[in-house]
N, C-alpha and C. Protein backbone atom coordinates (compact mmCIF):
# COMPACT_ATOMS: atom_id res chain seq x y z
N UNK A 1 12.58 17.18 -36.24
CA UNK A 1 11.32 16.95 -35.54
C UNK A 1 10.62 15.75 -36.17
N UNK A 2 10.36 15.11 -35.21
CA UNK A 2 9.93 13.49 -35.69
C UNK A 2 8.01 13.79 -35.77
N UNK A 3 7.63 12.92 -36.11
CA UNK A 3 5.96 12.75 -36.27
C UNK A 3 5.69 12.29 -35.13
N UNK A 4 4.20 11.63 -34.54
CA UNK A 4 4.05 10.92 -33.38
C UNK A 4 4.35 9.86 -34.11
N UNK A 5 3.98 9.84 -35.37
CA UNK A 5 3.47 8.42 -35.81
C UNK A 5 4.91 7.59 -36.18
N UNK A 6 5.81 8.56 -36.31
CA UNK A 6 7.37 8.28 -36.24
C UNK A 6 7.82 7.85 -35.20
N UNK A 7 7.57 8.76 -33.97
CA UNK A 7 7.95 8.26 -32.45
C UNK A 7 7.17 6.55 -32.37
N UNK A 8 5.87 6.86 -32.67
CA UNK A 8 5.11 5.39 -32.10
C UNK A 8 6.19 3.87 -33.11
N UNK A 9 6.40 4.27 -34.06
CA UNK A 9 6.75 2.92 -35.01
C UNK A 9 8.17 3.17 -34.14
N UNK A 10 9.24 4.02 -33.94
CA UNK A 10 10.53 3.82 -33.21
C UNK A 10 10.20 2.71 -32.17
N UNK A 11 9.29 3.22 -31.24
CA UNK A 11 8.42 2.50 -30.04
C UNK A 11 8.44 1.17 -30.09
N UNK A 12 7.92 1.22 -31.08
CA UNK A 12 7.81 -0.38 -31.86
C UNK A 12 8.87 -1.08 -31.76
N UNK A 13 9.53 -0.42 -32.71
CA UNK A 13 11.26 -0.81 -32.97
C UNK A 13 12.06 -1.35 -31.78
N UNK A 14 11.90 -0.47 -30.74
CA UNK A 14 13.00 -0.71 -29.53
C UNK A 14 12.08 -1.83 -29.02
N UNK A 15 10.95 -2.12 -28.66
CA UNK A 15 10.46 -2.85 -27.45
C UNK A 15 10.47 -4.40 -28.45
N UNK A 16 9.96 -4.19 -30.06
CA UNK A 16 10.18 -5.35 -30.60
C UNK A 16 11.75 -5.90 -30.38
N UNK A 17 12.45 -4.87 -30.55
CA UNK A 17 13.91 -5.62 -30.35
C UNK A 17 14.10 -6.11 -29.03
N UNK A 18 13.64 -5.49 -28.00
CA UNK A 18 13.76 -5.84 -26.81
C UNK A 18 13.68 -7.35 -26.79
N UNK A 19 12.13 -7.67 -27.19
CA UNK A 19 11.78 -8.41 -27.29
C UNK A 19 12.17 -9.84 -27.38
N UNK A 20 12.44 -9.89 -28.98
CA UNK A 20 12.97 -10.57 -29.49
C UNK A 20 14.51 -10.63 -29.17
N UNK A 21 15.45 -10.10 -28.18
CA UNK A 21 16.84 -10.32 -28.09
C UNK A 21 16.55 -10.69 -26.43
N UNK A 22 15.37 -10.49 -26.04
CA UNK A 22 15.23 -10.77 -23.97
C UNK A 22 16.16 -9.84 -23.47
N UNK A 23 16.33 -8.56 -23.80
CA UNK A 23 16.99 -7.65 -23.48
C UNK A 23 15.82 -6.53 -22.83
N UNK A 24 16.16 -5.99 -21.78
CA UNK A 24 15.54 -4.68 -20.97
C UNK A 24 14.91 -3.88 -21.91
N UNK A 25 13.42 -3.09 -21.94
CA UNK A 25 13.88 -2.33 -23.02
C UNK A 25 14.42 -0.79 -23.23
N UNK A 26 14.69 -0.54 -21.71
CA UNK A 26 15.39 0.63 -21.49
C UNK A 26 16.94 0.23 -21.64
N UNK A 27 17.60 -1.04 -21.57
CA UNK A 27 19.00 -1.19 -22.16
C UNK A 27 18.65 -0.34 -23.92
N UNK A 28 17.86 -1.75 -24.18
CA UNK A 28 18.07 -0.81 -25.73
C UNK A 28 17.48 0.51 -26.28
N UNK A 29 17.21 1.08 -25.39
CA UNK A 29 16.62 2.21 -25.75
C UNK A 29 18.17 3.01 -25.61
N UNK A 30 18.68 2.58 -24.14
CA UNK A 30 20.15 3.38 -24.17
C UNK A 30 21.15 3.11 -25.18
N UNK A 31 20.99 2.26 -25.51
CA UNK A 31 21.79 0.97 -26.80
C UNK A 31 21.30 2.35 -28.06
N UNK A 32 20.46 2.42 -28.12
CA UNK A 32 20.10 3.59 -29.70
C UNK A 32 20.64 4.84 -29.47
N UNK A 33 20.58 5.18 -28.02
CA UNK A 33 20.60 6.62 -27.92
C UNK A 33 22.43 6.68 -28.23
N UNK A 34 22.94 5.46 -27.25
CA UNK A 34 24.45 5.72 -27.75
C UNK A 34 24.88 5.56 -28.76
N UNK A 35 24.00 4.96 -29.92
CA UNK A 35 24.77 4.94 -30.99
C UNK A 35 24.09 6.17 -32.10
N UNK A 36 23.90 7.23 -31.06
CA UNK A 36 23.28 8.50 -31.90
C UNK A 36 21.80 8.57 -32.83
N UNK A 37 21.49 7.94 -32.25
CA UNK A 37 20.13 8.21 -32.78
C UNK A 37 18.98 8.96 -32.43
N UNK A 38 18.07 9.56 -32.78
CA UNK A 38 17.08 10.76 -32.14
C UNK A 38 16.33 10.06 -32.03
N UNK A 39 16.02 9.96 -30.23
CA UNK A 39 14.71 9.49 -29.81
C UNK A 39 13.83 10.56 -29.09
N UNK A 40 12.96 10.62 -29.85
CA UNK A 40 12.17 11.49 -29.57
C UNK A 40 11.68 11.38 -27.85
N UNK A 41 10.97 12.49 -27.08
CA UNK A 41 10.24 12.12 -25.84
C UNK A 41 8.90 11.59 -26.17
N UNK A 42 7.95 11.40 -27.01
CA UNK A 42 7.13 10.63 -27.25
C UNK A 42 7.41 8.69 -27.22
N UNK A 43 8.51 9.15 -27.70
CA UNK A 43 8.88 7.42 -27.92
C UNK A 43 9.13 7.14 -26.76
N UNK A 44 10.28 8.13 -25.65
CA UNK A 44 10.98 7.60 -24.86
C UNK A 44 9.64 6.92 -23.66
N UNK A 45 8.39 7.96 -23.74
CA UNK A 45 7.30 7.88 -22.69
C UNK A 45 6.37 6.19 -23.01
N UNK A 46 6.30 6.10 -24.64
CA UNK A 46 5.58 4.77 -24.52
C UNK A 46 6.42 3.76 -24.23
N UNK A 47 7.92 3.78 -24.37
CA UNK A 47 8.39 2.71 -24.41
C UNK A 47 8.25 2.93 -22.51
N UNK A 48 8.53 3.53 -21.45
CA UNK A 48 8.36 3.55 -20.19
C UNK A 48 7.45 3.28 -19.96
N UNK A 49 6.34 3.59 -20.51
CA UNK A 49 5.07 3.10 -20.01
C UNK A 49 4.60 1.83 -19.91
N UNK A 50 4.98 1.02 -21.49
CA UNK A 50 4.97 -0.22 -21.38
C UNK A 50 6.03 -0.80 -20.67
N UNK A 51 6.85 -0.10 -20.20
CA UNK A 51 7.87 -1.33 -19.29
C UNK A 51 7.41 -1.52 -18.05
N UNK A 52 6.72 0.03 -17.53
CA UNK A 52 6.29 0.33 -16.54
C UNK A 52 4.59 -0.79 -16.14
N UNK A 53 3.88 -0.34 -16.77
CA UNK A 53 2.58 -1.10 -16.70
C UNK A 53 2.85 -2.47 -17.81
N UNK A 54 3.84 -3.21 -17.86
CA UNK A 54 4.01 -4.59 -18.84
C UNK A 54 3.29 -5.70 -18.20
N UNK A 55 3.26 -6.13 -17.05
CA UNK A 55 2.27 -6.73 -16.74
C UNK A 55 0.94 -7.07 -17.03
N UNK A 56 0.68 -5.86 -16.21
CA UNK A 56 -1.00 -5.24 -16.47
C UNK A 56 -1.26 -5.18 -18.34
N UNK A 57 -0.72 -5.11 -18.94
CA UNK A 57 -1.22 -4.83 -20.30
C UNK A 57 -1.01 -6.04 -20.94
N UNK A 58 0.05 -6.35 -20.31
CA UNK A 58 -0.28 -8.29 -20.76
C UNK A 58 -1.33 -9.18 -20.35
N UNK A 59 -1.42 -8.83 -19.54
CA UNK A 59 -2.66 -9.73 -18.57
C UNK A 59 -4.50 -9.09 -19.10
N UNK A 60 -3.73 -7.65 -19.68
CA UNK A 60 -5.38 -7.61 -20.30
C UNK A 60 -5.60 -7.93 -21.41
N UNK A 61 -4.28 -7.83 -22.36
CA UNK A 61 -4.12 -8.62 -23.88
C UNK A 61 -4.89 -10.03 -23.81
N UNK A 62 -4.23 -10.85 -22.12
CA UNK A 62 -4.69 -12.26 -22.76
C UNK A 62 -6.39 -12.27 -22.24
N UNK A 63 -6.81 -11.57 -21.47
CA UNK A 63 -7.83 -11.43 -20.74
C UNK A 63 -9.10 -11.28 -22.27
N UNK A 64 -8.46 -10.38 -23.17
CA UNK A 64 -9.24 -10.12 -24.41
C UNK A 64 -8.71 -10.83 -25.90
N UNK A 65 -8.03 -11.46 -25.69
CA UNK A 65 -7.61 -12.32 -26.82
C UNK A 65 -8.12 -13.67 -27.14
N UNK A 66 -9.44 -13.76 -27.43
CA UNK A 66 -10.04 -14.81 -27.21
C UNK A 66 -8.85 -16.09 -28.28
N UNK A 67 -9.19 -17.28 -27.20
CA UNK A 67 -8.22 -18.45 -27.85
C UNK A 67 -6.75 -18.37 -27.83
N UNK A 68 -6.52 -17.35 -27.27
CA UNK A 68 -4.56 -16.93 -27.53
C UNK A 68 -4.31 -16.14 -26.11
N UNK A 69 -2.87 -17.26 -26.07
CA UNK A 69 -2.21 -16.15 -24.52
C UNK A 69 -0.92 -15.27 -25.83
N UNK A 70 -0.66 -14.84 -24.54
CA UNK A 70 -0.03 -13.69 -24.99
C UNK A 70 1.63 -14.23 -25.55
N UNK A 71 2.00 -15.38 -25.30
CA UNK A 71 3.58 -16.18 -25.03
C UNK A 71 2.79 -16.61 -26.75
N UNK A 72 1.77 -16.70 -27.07
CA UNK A 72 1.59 -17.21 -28.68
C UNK A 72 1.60 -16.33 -29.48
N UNK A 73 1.26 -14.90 -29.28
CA UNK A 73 1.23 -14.36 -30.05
C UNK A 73 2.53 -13.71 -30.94
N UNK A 74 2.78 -13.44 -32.46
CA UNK A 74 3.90 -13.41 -32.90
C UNK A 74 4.41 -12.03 -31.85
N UNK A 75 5.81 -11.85 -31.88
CA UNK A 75 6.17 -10.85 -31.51
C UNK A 75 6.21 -9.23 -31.70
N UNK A 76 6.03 -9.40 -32.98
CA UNK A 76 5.63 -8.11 -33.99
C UNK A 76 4.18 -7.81 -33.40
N UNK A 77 3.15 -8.66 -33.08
CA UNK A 77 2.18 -8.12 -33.00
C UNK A 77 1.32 -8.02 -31.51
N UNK A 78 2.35 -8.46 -30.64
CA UNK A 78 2.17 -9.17 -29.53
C UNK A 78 2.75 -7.06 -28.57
N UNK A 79 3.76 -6.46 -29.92
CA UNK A 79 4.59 -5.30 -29.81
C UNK A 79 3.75 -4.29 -29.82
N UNK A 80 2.99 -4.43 -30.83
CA UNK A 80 2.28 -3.19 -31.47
C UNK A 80 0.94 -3.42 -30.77
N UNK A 81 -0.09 -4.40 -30.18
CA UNK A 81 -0.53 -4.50 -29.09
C UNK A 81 -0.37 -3.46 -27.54
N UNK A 82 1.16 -3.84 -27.37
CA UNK A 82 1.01 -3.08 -25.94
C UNK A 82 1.28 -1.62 -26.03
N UNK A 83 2.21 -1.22 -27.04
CA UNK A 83 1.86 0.10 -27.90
C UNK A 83 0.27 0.78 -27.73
N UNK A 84 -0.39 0.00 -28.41
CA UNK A 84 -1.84 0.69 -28.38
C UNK A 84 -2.12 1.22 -27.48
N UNK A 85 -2.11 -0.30 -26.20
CA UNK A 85 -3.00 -0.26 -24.78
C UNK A 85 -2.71 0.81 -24.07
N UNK A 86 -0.98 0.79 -24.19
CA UNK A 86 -0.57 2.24 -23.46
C UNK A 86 -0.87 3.39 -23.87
N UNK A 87 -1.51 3.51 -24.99
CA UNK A 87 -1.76 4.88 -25.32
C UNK A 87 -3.21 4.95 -25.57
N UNK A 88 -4.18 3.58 -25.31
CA UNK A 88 -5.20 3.80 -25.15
C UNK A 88 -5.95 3.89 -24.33
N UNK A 89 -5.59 3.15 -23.04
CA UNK A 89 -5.44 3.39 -21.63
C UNK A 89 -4.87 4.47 -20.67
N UNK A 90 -3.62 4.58 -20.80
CA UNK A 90 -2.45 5.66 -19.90
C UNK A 90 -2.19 6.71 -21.02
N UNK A 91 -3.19 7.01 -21.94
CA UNK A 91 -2.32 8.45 -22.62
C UNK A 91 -3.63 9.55 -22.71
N UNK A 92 -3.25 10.36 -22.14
CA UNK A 92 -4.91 11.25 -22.09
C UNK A 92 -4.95 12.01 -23.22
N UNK A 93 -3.38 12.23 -24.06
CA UNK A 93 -2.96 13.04 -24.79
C UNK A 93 -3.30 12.72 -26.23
N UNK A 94 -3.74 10.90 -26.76
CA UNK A 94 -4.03 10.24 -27.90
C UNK A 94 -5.74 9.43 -27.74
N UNK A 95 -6.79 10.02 -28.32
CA UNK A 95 -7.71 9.54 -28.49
C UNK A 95 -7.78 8.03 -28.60
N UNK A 96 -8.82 7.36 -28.55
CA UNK A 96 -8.99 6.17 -28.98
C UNK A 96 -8.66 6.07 -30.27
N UNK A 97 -9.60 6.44 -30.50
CA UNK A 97 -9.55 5.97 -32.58
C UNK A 97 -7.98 6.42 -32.92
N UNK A 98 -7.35 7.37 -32.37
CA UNK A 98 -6.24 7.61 -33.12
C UNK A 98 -5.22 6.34 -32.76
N UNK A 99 -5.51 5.65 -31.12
CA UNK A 99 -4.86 4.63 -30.88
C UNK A 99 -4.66 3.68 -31.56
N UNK A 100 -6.16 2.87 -32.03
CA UNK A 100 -6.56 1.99 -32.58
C UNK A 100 -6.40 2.15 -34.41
N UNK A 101 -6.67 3.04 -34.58
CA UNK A 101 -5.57 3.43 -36.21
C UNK A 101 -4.65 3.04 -36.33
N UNK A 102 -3.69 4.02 -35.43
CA UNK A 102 -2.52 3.52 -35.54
C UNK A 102 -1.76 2.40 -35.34
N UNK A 103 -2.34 1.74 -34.37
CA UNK A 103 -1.78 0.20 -34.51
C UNK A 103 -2.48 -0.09 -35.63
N UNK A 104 -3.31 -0.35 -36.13
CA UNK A 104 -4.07 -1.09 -37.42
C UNK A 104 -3.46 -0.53 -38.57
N UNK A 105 -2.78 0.64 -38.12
CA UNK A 105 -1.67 1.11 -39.53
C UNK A 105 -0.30 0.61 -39.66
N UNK A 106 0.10 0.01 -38.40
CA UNK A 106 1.36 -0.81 -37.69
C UNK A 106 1.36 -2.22 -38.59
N UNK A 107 -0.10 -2.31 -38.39
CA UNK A 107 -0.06 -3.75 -38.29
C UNK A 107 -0.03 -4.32 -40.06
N UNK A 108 -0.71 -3.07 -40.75
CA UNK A 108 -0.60 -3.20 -41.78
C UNK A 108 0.26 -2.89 -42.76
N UNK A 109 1.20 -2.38 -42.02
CA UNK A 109 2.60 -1.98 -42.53
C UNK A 109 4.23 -3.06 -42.38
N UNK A 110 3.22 -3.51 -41.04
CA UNK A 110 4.83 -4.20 -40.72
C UNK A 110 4.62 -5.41 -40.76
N UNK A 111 3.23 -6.40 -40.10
CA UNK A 111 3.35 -7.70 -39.79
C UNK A 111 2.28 -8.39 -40.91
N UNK A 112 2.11 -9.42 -41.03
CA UNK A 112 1.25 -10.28 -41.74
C UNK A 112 -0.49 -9.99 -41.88
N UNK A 113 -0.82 -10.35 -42.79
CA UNK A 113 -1.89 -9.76 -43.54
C UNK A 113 -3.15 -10.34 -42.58
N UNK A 114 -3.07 -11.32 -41.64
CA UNK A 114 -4.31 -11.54 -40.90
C UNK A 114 -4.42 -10.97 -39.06
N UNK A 115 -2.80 -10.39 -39.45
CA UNK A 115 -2.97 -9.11 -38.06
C UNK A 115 -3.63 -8.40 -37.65
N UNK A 116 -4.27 -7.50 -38.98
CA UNK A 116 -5.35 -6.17 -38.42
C UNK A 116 -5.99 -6.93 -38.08
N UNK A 117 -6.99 -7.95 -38.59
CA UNK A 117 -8.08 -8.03 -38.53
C UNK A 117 -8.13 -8.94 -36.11
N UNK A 118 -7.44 -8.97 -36.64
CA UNK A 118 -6.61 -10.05 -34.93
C UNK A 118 -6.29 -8.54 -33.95
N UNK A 119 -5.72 -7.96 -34.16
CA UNK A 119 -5.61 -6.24 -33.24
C UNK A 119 -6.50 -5.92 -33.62
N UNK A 120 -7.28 -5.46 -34.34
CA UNK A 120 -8.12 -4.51 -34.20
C UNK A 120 -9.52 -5.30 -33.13
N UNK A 121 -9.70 -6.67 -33.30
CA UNK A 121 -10.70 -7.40 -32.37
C UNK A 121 -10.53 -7.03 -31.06
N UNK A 122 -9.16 -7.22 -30.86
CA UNK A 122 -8.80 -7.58 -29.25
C UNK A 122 -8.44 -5.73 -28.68
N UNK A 123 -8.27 -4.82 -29.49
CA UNK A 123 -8.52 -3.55 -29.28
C UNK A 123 -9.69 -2.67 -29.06
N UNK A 124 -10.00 -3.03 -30.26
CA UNK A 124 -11.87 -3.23 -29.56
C UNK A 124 -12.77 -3.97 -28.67
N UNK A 125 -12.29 -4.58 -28.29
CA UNK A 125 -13.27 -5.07 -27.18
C UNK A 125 -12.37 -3.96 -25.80
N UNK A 126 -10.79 -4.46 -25.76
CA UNK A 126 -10.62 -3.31 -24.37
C UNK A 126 -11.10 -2.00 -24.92
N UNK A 127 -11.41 -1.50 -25.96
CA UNK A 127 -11.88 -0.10 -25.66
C UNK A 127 -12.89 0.00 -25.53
N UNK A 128 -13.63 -1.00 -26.11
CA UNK A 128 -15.67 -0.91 -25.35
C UNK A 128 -15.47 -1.43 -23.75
N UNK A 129 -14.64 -1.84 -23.19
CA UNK A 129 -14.89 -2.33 -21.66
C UNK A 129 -14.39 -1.28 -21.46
N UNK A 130 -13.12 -0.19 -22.07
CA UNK A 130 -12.88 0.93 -20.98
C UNK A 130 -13.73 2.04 -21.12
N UNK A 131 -14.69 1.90 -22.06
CA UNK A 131 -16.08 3.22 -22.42
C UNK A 131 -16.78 2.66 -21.35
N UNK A 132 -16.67 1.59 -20.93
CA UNK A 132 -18.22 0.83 -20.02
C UNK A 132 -19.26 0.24 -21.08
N UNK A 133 -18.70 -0.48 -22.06
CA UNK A 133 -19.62 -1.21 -23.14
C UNK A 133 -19.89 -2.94 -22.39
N UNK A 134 -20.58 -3.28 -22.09
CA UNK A 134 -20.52 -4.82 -21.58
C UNK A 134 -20.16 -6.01 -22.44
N UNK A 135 -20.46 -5.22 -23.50
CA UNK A 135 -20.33 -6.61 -24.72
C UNK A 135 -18.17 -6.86 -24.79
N UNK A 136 -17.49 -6.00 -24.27
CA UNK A 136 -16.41 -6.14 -24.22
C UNK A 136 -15.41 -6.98 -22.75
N UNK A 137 -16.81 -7.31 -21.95
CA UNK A 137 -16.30 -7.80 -20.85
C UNK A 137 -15.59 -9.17 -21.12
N UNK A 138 -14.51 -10.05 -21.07
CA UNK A 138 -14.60 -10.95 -21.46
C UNK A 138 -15.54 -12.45 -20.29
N UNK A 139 -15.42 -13.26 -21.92
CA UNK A 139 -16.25 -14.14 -21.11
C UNK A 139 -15.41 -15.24 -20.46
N UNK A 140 -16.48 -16.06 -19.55
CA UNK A 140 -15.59 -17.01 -18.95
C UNK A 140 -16.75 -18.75 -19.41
């Protein structure tokens, strides 16, 4: 029995690889499962979700990323980004704050030291625009 917080970093794992190889990320999700590995149904749901809504969560990344599209941002963090959104947006089952933790625990675990402070901005503002906070609307 895996953790969430186990499922969410797997999450990570497959869609960063995705990523970075321009591979599907349900190939490599099948790619792990055949080579025996336990993927949890937590993992299997964020990684669908973000394949599913990848668009839309890109387009709100760059919508709230002040100064940065989304094709700039490193990949590691560009990963753990749409991670969040999907579970801060489409998961009724993971609070905010636990969203926004946990990527900021991602970020501080896996990618470079001026990450949190870069996710946790652009996480906070979509979660004050999805409370109905105005100060998160972006500007034009």
């Amino acid at each position: 029995m895996t953790t969430r917080r186990e499922g969410r970093r797997l999450a990570i794992d497959i869609l960063y690889q995705a990523d970075i190889t321009d591979v599907d990320p349900i190939e490599v999700l099948a790619s792990w499962r055949a080579a025996d590995r336990e993927i949890p149904a937590f993992t299997e749901e964020l990684v669908a979700g973000v394949v599913e809504r990848g668009p839309g969560i890109d387009l709100l990344l760059a919508e709230h990323a002040e100064g940065w599209t989304v094709s700039r941002m490193t990949a590691l963090d560009r990963t753990i980004l749409r991670v969040a959104v999907e579970e801060l947006l489409y998961r009724d089952d993971v609070p905010t704050s636990v969203a926004i933790s946990e990527a900021l625990e991602a970020a501080s675990d896996l990618s470079a030291e001026e990450s949190r402070p870069f996710i946790n901005g652009i996480l906070g503002r979509i979660a004050r625009e999805d409370e109905g906070d105005p100060r998160a609307a972006p500007t034009s």
